[in-house]
C-alpha atoms as a PDB file:
ATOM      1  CA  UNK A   1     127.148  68.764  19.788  1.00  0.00           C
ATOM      2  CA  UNK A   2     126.717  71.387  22.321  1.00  0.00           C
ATOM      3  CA  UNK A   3     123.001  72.134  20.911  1.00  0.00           C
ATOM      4  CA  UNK A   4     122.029  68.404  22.380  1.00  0.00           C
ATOM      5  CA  UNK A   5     123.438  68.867  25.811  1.00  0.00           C
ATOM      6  CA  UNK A   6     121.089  70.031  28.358  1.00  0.00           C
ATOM      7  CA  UNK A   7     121.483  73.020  30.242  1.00  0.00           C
ATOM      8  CA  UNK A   8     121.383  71.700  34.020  1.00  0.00           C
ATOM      9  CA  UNK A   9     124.262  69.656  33.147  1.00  0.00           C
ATOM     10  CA  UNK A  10     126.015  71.998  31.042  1.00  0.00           C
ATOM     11  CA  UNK A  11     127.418  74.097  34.215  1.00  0.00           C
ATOM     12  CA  UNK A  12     128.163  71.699  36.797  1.00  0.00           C
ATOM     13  CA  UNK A  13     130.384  69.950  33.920  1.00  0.00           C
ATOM     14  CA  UNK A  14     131.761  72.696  33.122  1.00  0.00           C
ATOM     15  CA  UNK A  15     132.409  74.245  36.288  1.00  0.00           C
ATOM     16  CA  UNK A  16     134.397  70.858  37.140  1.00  0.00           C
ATOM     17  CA  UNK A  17     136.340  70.853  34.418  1.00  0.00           C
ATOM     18  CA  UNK A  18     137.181  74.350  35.208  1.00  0.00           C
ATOM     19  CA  UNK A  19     138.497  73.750  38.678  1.00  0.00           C
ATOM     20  CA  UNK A  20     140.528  70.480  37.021  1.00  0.00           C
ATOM     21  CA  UNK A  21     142.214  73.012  34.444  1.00  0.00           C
ATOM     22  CA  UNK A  22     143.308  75.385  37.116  1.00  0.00           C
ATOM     23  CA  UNK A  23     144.234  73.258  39.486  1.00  0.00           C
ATOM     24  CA  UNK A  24     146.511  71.641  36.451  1.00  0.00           C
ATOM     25  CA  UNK A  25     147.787  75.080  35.430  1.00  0.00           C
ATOM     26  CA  UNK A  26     149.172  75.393  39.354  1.00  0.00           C
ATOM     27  CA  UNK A  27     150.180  72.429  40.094  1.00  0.00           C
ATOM     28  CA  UNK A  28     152.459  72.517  36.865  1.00  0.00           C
ATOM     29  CA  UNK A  29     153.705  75.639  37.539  1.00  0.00           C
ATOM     30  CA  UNK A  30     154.988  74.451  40.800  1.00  0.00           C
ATOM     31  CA  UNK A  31     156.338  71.295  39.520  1.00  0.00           C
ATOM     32  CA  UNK A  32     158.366  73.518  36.240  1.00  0.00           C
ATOM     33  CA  UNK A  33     159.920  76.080  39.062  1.00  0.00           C
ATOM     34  CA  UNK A  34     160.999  73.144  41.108  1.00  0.00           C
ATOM     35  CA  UNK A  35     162.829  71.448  38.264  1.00  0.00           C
ATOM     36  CA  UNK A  36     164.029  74.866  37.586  1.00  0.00           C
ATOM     37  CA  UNK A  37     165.038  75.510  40.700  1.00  0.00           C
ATOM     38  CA  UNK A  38     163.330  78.905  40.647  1.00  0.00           C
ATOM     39  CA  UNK A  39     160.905  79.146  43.385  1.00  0.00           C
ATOM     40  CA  UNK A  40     161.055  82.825  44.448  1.00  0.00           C
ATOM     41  CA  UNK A  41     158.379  84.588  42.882  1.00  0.00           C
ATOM     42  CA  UNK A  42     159.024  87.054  40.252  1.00  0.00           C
ATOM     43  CA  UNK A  43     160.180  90.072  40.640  1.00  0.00           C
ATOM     44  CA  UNK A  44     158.288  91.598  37.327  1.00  0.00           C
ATOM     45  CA  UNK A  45     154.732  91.744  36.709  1.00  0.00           C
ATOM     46  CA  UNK A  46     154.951  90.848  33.338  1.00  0.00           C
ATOM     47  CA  UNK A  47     152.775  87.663  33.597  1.00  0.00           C
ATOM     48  CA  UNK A  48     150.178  89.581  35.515  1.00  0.00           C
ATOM     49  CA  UNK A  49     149.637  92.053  32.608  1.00  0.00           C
ATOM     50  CA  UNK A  50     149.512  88.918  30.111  1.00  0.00           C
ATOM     51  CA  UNK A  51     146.918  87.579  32.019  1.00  0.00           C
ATOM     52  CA  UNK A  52     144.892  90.528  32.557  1.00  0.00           C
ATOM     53  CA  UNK A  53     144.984  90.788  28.660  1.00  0.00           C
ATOM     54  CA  UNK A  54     144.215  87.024  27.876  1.00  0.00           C
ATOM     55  CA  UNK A  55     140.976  87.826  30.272  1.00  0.00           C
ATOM     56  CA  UNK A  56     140.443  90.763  28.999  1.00  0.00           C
ATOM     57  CA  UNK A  57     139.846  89.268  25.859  1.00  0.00           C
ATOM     58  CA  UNK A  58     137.839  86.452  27.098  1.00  0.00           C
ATOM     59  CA  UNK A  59     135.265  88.914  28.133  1.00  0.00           C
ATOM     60  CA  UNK A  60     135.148  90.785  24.235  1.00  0.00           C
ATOM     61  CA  UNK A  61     134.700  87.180  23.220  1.00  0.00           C
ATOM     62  CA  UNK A  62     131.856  86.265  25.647  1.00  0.00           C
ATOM     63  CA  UNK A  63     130.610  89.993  25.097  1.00  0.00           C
ATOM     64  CA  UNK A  64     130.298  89.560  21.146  1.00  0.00           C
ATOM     65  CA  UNK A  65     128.838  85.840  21.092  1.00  0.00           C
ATOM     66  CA  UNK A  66     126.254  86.932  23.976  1.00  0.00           C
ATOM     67  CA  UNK A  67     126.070  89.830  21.526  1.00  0.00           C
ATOM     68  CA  UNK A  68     125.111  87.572  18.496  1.00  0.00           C
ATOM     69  CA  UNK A  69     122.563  85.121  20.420  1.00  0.00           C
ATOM     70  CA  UNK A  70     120.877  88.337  21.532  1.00  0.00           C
ATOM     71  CA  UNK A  71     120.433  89.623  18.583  1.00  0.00           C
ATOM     72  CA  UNK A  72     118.731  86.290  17.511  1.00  0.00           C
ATOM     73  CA  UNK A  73     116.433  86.697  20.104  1.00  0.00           C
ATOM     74  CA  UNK A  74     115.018  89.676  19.479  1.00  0.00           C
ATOM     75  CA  UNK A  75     114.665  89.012  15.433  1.00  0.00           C
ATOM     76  CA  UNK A  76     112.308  86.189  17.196  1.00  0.00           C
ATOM     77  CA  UNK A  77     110.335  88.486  19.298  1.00  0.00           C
ATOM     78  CA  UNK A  78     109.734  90.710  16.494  1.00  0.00           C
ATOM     79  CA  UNK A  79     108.553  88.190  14.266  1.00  0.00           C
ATOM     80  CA  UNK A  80     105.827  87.469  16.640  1.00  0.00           C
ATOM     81  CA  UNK A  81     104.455  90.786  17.036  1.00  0.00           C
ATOM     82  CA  UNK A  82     104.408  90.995  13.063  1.00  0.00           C
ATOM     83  CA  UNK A  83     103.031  88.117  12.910  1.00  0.00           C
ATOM     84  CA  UNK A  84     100.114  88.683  15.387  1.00  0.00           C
ATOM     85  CA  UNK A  85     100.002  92.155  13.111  1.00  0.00           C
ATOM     86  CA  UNK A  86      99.199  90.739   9.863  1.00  0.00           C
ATOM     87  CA  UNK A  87      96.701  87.801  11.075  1.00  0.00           C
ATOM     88  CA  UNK A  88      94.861  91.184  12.693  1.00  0.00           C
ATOM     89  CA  UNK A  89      94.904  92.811   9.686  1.00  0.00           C
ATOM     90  CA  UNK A  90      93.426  90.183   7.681  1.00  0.00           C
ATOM     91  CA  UNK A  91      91.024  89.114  10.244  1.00  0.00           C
ATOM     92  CA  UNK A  92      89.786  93.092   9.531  1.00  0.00           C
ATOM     93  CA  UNK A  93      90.011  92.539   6.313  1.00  0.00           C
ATOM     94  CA  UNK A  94      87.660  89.599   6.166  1.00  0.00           C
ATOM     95  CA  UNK A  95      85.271  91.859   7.517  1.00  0.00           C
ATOM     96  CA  UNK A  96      84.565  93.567   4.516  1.00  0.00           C
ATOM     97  CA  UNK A  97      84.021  90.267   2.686  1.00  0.00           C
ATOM     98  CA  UNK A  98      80.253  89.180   2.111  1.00  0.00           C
ATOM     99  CA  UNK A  99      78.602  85.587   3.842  1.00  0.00           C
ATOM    100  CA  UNK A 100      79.213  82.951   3.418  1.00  0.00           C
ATOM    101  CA  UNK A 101      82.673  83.643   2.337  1.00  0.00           C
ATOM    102  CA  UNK A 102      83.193  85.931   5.800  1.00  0.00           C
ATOM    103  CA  UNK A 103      82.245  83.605   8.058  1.00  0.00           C
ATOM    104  CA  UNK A 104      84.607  80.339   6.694  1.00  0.00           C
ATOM    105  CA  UNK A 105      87.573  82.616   6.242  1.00  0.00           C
ATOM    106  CA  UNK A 106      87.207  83.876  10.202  1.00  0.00           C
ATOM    107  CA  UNK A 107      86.579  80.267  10.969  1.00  0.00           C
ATOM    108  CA  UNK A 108      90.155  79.034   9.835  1.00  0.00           C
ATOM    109  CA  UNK A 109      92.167  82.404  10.574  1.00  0.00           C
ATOM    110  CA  UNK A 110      90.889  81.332  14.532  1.00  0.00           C
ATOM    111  CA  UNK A 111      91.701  77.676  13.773  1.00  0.00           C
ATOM    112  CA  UNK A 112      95.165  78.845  12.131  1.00  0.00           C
ATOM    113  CA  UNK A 113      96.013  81.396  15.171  1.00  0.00           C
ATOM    114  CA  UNK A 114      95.443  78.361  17.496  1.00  0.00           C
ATOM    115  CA  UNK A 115      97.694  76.503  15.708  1.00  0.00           C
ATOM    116  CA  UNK A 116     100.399  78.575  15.152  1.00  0.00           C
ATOM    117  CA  UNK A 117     100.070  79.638  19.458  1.00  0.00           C
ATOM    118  CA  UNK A 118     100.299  75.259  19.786  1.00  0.00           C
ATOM    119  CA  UNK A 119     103.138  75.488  17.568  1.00  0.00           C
ATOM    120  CA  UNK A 120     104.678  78.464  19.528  1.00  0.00           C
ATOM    121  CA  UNK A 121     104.264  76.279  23.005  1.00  0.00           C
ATOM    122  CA  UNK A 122     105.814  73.338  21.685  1.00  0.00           C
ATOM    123  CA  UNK A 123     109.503  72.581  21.080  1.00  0.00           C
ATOM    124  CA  UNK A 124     109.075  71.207  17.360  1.00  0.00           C
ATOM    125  CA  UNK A 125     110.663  72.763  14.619  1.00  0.00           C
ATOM    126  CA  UNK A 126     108.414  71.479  11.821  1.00  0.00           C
ATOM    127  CA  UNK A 127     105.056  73.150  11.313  1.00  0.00           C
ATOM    128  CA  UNK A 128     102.448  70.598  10.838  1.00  0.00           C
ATOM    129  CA  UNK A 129      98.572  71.622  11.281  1.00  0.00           C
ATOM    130  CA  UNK A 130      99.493  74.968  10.109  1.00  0.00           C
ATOM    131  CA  UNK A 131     100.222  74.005   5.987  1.00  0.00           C
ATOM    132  CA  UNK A 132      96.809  72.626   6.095  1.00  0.00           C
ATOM    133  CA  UNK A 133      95.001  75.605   7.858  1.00  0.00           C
ATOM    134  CA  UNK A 134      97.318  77.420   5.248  1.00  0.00           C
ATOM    135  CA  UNK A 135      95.825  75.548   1.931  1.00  0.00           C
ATOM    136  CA  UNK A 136      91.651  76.176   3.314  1.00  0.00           C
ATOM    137  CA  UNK A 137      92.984  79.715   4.229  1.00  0.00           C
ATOM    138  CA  UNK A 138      94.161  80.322   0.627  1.00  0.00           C
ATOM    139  CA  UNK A 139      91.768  78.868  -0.589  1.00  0.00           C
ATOM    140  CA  UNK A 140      88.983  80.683   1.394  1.00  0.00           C
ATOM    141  CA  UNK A 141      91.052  83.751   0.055  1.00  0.00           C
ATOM    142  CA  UNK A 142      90.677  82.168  -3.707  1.00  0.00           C
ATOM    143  CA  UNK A 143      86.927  82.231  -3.134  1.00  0.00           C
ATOM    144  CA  UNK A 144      86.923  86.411  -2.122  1.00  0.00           C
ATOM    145  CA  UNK A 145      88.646  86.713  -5.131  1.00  0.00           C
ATOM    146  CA  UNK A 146      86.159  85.766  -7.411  1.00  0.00           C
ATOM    147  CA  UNK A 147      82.891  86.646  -5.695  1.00  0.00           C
ATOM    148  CA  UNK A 148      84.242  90.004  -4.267  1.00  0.00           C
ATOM    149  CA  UNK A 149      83.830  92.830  -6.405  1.00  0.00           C
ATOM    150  CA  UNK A 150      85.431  94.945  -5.085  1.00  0.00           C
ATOM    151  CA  UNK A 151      88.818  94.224  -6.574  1.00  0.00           C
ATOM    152  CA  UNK A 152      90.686  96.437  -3.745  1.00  0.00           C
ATOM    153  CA  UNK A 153      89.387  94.669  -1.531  1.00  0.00           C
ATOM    154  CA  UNK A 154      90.195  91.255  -2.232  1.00  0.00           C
ATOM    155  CA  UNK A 155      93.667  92.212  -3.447  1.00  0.00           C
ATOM    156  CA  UNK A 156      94.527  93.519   0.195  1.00  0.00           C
ATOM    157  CA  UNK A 157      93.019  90.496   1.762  1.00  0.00           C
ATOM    158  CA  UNK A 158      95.201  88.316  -0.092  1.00  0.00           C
ATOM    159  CA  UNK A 159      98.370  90.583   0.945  1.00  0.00           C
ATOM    160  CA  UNK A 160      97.488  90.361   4.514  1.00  0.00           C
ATOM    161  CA  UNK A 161      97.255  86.188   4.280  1.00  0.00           C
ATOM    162  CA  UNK A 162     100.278  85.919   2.199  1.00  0.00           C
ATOM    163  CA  UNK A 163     102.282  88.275   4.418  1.00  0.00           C
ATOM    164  CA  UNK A 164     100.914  85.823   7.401  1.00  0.00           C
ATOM    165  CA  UNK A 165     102.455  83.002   5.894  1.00  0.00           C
ATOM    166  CA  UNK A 166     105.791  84.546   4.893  1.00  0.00           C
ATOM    167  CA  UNK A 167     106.134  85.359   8.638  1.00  0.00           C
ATOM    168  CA  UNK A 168     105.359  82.206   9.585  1.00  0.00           C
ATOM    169  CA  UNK A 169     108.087  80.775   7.506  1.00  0.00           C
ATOM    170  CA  UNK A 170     110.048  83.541   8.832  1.00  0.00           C
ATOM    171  CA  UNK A 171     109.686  82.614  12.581  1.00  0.00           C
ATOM    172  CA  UNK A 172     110.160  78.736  11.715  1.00  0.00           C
ATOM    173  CA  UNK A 173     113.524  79.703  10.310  1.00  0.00           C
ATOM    174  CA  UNK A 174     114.572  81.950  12.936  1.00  0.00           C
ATOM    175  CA  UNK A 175     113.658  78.978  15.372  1.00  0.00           C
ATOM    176  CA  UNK A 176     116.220  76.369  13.344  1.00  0.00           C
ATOM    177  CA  UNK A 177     119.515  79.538  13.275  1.00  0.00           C
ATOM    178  CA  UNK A 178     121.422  78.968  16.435  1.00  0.00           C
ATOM    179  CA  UNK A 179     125.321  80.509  17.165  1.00  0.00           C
ATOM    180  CA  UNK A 180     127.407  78.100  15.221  1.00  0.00           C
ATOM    181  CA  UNK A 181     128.746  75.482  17.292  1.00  0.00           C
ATOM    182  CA  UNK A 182     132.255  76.236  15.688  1.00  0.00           C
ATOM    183  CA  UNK A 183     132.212  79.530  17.740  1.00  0.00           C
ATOM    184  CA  UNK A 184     130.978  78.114  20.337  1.00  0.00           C
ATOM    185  CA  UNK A 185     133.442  75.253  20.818  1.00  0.00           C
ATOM    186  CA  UNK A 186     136.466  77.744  20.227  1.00  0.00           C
ATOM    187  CA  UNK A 187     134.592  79.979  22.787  1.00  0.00           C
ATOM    188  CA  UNK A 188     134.848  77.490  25.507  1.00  0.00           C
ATOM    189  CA  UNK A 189     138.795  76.213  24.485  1.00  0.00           C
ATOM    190  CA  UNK A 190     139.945  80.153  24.933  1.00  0.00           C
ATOM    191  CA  UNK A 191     138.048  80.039  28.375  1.00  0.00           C
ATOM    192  CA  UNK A 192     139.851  76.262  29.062  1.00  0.00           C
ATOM    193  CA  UNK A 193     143.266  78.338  28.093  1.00  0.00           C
ATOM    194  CA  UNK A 194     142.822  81.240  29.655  1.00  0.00           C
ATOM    195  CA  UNK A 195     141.885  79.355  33.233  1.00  0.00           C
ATOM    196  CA  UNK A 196     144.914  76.910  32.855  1.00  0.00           C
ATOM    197  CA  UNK A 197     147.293  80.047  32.546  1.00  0.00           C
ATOM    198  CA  UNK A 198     145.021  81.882  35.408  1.00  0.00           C
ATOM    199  CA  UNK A 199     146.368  78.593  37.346  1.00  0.00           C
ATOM    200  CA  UNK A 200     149.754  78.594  36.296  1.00  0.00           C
ATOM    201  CA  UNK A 201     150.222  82.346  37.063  1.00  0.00           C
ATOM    202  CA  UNK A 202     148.878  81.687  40.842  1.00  0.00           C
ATOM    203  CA  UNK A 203     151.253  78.763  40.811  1.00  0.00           C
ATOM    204  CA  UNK A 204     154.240  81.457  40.066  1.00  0.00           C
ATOM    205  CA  UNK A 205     153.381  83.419  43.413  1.00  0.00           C
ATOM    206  CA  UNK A 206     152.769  80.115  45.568  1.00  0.00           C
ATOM    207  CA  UNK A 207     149.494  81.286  46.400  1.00  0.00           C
ATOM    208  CA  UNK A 208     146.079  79.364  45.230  1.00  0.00           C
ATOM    209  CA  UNK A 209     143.692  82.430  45.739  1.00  0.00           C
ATOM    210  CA  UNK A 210     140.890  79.423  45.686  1.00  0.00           C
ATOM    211  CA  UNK A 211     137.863  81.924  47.016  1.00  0.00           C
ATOM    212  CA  UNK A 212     138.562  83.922  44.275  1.00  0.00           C
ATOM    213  CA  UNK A 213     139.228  81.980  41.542  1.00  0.00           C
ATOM    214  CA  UNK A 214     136.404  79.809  41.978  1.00  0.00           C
ATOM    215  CA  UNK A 215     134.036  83.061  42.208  1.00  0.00           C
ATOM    216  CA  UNK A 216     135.778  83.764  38.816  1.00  0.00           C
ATOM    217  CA  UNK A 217     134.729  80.736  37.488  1.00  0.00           C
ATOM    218  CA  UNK A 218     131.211  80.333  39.017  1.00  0.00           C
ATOM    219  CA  UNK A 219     130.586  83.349  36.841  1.00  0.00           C
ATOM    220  CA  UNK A 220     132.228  81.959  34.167  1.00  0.00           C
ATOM    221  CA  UNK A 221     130.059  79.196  33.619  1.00  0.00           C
ATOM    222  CA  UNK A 222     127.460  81.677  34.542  1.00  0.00           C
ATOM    223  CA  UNK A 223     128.011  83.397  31.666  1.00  0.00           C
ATOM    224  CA  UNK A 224     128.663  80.374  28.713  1.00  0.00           C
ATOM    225  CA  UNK A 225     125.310  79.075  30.489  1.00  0.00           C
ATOM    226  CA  UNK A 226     123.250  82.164  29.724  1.00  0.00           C
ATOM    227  CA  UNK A 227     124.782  82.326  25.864  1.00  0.00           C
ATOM    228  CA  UNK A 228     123.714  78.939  25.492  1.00  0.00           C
ATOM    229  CA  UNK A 229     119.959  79.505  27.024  1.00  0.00           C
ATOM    230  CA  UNK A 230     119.242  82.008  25.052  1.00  0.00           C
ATOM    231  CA  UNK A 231     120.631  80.696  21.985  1.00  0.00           C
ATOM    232  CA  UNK A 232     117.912  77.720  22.737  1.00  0.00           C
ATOM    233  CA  UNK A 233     114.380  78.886  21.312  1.00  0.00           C
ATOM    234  CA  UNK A 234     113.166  75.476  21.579  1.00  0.00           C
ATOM    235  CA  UNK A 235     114.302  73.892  24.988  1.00  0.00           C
ATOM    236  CA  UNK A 236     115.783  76.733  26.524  1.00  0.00           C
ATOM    237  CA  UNK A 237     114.415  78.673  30.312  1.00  0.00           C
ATOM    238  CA  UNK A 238     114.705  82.154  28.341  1.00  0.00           C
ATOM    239  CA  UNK A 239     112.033  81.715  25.961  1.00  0.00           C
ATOM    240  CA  UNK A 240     109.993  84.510  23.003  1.00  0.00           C
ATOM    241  CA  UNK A 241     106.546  85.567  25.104  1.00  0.00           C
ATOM    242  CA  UNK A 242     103.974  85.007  23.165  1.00  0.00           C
ATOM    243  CA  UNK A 243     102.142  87.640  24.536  1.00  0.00           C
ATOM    244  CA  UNK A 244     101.373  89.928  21.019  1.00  0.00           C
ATOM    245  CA  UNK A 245      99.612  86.219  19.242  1.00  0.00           C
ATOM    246  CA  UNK A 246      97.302  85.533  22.935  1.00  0.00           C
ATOM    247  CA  UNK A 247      96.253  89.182  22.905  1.00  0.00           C
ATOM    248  CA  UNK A 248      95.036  88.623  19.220  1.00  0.00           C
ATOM    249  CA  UNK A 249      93.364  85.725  20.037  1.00  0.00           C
ATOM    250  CA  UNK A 250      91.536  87.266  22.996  1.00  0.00           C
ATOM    251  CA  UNK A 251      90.368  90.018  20.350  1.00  0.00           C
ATOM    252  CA  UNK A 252      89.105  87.234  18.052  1.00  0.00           C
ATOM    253  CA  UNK A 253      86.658  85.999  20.157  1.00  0.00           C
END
């Protein structure tokens, strides 16, 4: 649910609903003291410290999810320099193969890097050129086996493709994992909590603090925002540079 919403709306909508919660939270403070007849402030600063710790714990919850889409992020960035490693070391490996055989598999392992770069670029999930690129590659690689004599040689060639294509398995599954939207949608109820009783605390001293609370809130949404950009490999503004798969490509030629 969350994963379809774009980002540019994502904030302002949120940021709204923020204002609406703590506006609530004050306005029914106010409106419980007056039937109470209790509208001196309190003396204690008991709800103060309850709301420090219901913030406080806010930020460990924002802290750990940013913590977890993070980590996602970099298993993606690795996966690209690993995978830029082993189509390097197989293009090398080619090398020692004899012609014909050399020249088709270098053919298709430039065809399959410009693929997997398109596929990088795009915002699909599926790979589609690539399993075709894949089944020449192989079978390219079939052909070194039985003409090579070397049988060192053609059993690290077929390593390096076959590691090439686990990784890029590897990198289309990494693109499909997200933060489940189960954390995420109790994420954003605790922040919908904590703001109403951030309201309805400022509604016990009769005092809106509106400057400050709405900084509070701005970085709030701030926050949630960022989580959810980089938890977006796909359509996100933080995206995995592809940097390690163009420098390959520029060695290729």
């Amino acid at each position: 649910m969350i994963e379809r919403m774009p980002l540019w709306l994502i904030m302002p909508a949120l940021l709204v609903l923020f204002l609406v919660t703590v506006e609530a939270g004050y306005r029914g403070r106010r409106w419980l003291d007056q039937r109470l007849q209790a509208l001196q402030p309190p003396e204690g600063g008991g709800q103060d410290y309850l709301l420090s710790a219901v913030l406080g714990l806010l930020a460990l919850l924002l802290g750990f999810t940013f913590s977890l889409g993070l980590n996602r992020y970099e298993a993606r960035r690795d996966l690209v320099v690993q995978e830029a490693n082993a189509i390097g070391t197989a293009w090398l490996r080619a090398d020692l193969l004899e012609e014909p055989v050399r020249s088709r598999l270098r053919s298709n392992l430039l065809a399959y890097v410009d693929a997997r770069l398109e596929w990088s670029r795009s915002g699909e999930l599926e790979m589609r050129d690539e399993a075709r690129i894949q089944k020449s590659l192989w079978q390219d690689v079939g052909l070194a086996v039985r003409v090579e004599r070397s049988e060192q040689v053609s059993r690290a060639l077929m390593d390096a493709v076959n590691e090439s294509f686990d990784l890029a398995s590897a990198r289309q599954a990494a693109r499909a994992a997200h933060i489940p939207d189960r954390v995420l949608v109790l994420l954003v109820l605790y922040a919908f909590l904590s703001v109403l009783m951030l309201g309805y605390v400022a509604g016990g001293t009769g005092r809106q603090h509106r400057i400050a609370i709405g900084l509070l809130l701005v970085l709030l949404c701030l926050a949630i925002s960022l989580i959810l950009d980089i938890d977006r490999p796909r359509a996100g503004a933080i995206q995995v540079s592809q940097q390690p798969m163009e420098i390959l490509r520029q060695s290729l030629n």
